[in-house]
C-alpha atoms as a PDB file:
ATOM      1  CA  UNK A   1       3.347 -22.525 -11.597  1.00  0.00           C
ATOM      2  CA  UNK A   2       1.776 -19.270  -9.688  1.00  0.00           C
ATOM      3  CA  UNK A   3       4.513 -16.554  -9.121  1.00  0.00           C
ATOM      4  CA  UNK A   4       4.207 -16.723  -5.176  1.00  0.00           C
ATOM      5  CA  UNK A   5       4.931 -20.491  -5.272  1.00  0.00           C
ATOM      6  CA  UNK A   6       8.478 -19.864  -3.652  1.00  0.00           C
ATOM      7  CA  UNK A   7       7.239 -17.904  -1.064  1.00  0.00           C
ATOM      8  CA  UNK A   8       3.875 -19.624  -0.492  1.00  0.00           C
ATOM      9  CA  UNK A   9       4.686 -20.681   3.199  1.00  0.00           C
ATOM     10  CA  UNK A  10       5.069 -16.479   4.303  1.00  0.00           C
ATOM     11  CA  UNK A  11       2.401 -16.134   2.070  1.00  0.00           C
ATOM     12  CA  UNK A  12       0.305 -18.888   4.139  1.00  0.00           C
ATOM     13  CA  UNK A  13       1.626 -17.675   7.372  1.00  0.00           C
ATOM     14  CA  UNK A  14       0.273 -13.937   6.780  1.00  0.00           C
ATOM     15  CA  UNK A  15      -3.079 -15.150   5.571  1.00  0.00           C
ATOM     16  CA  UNK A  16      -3.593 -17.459   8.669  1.00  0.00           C
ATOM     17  CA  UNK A  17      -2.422 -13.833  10.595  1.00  0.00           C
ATOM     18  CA  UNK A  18      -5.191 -12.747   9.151  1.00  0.00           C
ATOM     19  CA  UNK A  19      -7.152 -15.339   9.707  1.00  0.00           C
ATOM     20  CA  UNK A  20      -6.804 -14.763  13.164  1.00  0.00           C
ATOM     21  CA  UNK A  21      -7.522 -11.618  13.292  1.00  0.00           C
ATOM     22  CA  UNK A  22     -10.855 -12.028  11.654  1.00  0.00           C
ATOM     23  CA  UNK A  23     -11.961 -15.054  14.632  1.00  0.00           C
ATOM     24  CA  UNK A  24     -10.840 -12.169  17.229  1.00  0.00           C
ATOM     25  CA  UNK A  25     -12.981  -9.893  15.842  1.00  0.00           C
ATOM     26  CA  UNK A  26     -15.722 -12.380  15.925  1.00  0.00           C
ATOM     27  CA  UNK A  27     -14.800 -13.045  19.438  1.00  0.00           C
ATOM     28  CA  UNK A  28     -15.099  -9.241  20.323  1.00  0.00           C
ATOM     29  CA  UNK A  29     -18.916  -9.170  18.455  1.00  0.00           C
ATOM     30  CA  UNK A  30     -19.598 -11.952  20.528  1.00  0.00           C
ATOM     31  CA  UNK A  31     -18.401 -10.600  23.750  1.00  0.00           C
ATOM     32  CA  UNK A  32     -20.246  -7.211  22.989  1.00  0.00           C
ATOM     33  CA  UNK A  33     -16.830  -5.380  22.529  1.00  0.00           C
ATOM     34  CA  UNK A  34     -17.207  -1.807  22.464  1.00  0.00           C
ATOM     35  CA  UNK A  35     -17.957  -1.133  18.606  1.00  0.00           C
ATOM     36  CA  UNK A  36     -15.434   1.352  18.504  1.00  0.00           C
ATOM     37  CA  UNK A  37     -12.776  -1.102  19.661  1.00  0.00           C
ATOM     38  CA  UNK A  38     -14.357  -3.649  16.896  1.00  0.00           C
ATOM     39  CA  UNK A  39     -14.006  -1.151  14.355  1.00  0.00           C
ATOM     40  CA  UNK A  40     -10.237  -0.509  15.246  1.00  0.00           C
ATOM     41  CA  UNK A  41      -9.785  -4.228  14.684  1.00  0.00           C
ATOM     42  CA  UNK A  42     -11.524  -4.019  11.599  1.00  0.00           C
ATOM     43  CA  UNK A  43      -9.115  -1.759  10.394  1.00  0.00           C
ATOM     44  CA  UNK A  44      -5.752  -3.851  11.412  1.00  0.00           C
ATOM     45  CA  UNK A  45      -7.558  -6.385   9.550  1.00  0.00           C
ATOM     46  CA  UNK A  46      -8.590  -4.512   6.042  1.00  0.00           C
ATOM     47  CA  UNK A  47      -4.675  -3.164   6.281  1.00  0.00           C
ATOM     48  CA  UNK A  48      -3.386  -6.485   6.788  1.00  0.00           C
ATOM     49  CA  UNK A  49      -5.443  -8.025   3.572  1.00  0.00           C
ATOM     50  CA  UNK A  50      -4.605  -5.089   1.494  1.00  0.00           C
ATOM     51  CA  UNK A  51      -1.032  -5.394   2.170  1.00  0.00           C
ATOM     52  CA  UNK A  52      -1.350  -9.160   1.548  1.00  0.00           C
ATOM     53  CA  UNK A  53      -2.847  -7.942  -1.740  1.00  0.00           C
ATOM     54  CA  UNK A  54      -0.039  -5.661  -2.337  1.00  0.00           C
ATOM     55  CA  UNK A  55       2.508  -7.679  -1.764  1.00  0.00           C
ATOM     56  CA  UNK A  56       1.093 -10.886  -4.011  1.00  0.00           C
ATOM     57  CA  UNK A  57       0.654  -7.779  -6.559  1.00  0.00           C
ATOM     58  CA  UNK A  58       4.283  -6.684  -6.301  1.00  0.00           C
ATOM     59  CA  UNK A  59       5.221 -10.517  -7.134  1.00  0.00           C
ATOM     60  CA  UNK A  60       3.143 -10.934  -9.978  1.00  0.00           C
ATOM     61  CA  UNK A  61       5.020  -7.636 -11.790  1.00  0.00           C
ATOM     62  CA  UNK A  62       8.171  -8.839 -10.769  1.00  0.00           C
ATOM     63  CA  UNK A  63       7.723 -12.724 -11.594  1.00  0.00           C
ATOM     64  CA  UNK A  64       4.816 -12.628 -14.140  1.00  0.00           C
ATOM     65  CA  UNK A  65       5.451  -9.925 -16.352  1.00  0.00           C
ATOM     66  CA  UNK A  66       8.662  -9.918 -16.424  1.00  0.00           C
ATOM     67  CA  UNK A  67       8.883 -13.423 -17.892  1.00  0.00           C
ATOM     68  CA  UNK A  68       5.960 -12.860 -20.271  1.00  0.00           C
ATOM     69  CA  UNK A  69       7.885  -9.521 -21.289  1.00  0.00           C
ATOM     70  CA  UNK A  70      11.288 -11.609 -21.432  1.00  0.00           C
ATOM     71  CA  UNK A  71      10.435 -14.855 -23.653  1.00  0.00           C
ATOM     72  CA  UNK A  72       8.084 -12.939 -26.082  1.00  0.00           C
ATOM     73  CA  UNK A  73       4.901 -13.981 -24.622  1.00  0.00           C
ATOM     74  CA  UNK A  74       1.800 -11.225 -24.108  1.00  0.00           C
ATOM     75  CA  UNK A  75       3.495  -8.973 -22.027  1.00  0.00           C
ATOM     76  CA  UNK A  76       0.482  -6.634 -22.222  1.00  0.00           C
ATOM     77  CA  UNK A  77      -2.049  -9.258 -21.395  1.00  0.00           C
ATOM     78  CA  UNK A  78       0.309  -9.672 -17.930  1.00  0.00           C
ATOM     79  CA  UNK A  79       0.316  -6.109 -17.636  1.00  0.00           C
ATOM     80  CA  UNK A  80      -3.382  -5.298 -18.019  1.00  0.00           C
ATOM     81  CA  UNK A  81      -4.168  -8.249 -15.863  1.00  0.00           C
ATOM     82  CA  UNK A  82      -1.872  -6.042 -12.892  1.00  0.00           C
ATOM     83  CA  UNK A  83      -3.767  -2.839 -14.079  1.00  0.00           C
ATOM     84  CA  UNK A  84      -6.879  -4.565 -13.741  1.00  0.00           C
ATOM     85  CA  UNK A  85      -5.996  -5.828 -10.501  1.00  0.00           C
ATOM     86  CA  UNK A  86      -5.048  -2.663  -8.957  1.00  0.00           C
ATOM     87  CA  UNK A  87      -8.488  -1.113  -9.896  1.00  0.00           C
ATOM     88  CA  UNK A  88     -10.091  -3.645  -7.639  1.00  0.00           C
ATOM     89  CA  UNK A  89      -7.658  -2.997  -4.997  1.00  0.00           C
ATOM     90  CA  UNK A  90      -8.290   0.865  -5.503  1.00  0.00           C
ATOM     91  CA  UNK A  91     -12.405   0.503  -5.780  1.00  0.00           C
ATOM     92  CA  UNK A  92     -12.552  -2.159  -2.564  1.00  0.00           C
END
């Protein structure tokens, strides 16, 4: 079972946030928004996702980890899996 499973419904409810905010932004390209004004939107949009991405990260070390760390499983398989992880987060 994935970590976020308890919370998948606010986990659902942000992404379709999101979602939202990515057909707006299609809206504005196809109402010849002002680019600067699409770009803003773009922003709200990338900040949304990464805290998304944050947040499902935060759950992993807390849920994850923890229990591989706890019964004896490969802790450090759960924990380079988060390091690895946050390097994407970083480079994107």
């Amino acid at each position: 079972m994935a970590s976020y499973t308890k919370d998948r419904d606010a986990y659902l409810n942000r992404l379709r946030r999101i979602e939202g905010q990515i057909r707006g932004l299609q809206r504005m390209v196809e109402q010849d928004q002002y680019c600067i004004d699409v770009l803003t939107q773009v922003s709200a949009a990338t900040k949304a996702l990464q805290s998304f991405a944050l947040a499902l990260l935060e759950e992993h070390m807390a849920t994850c980890v923890v229990d591989a760390a706890t019964d004896g499983s490969d802790p450090g398989g759960k924990v380079k899996e988060a390091a690895d992880a946050i390097a994407r987060l970083v480079r994107s």
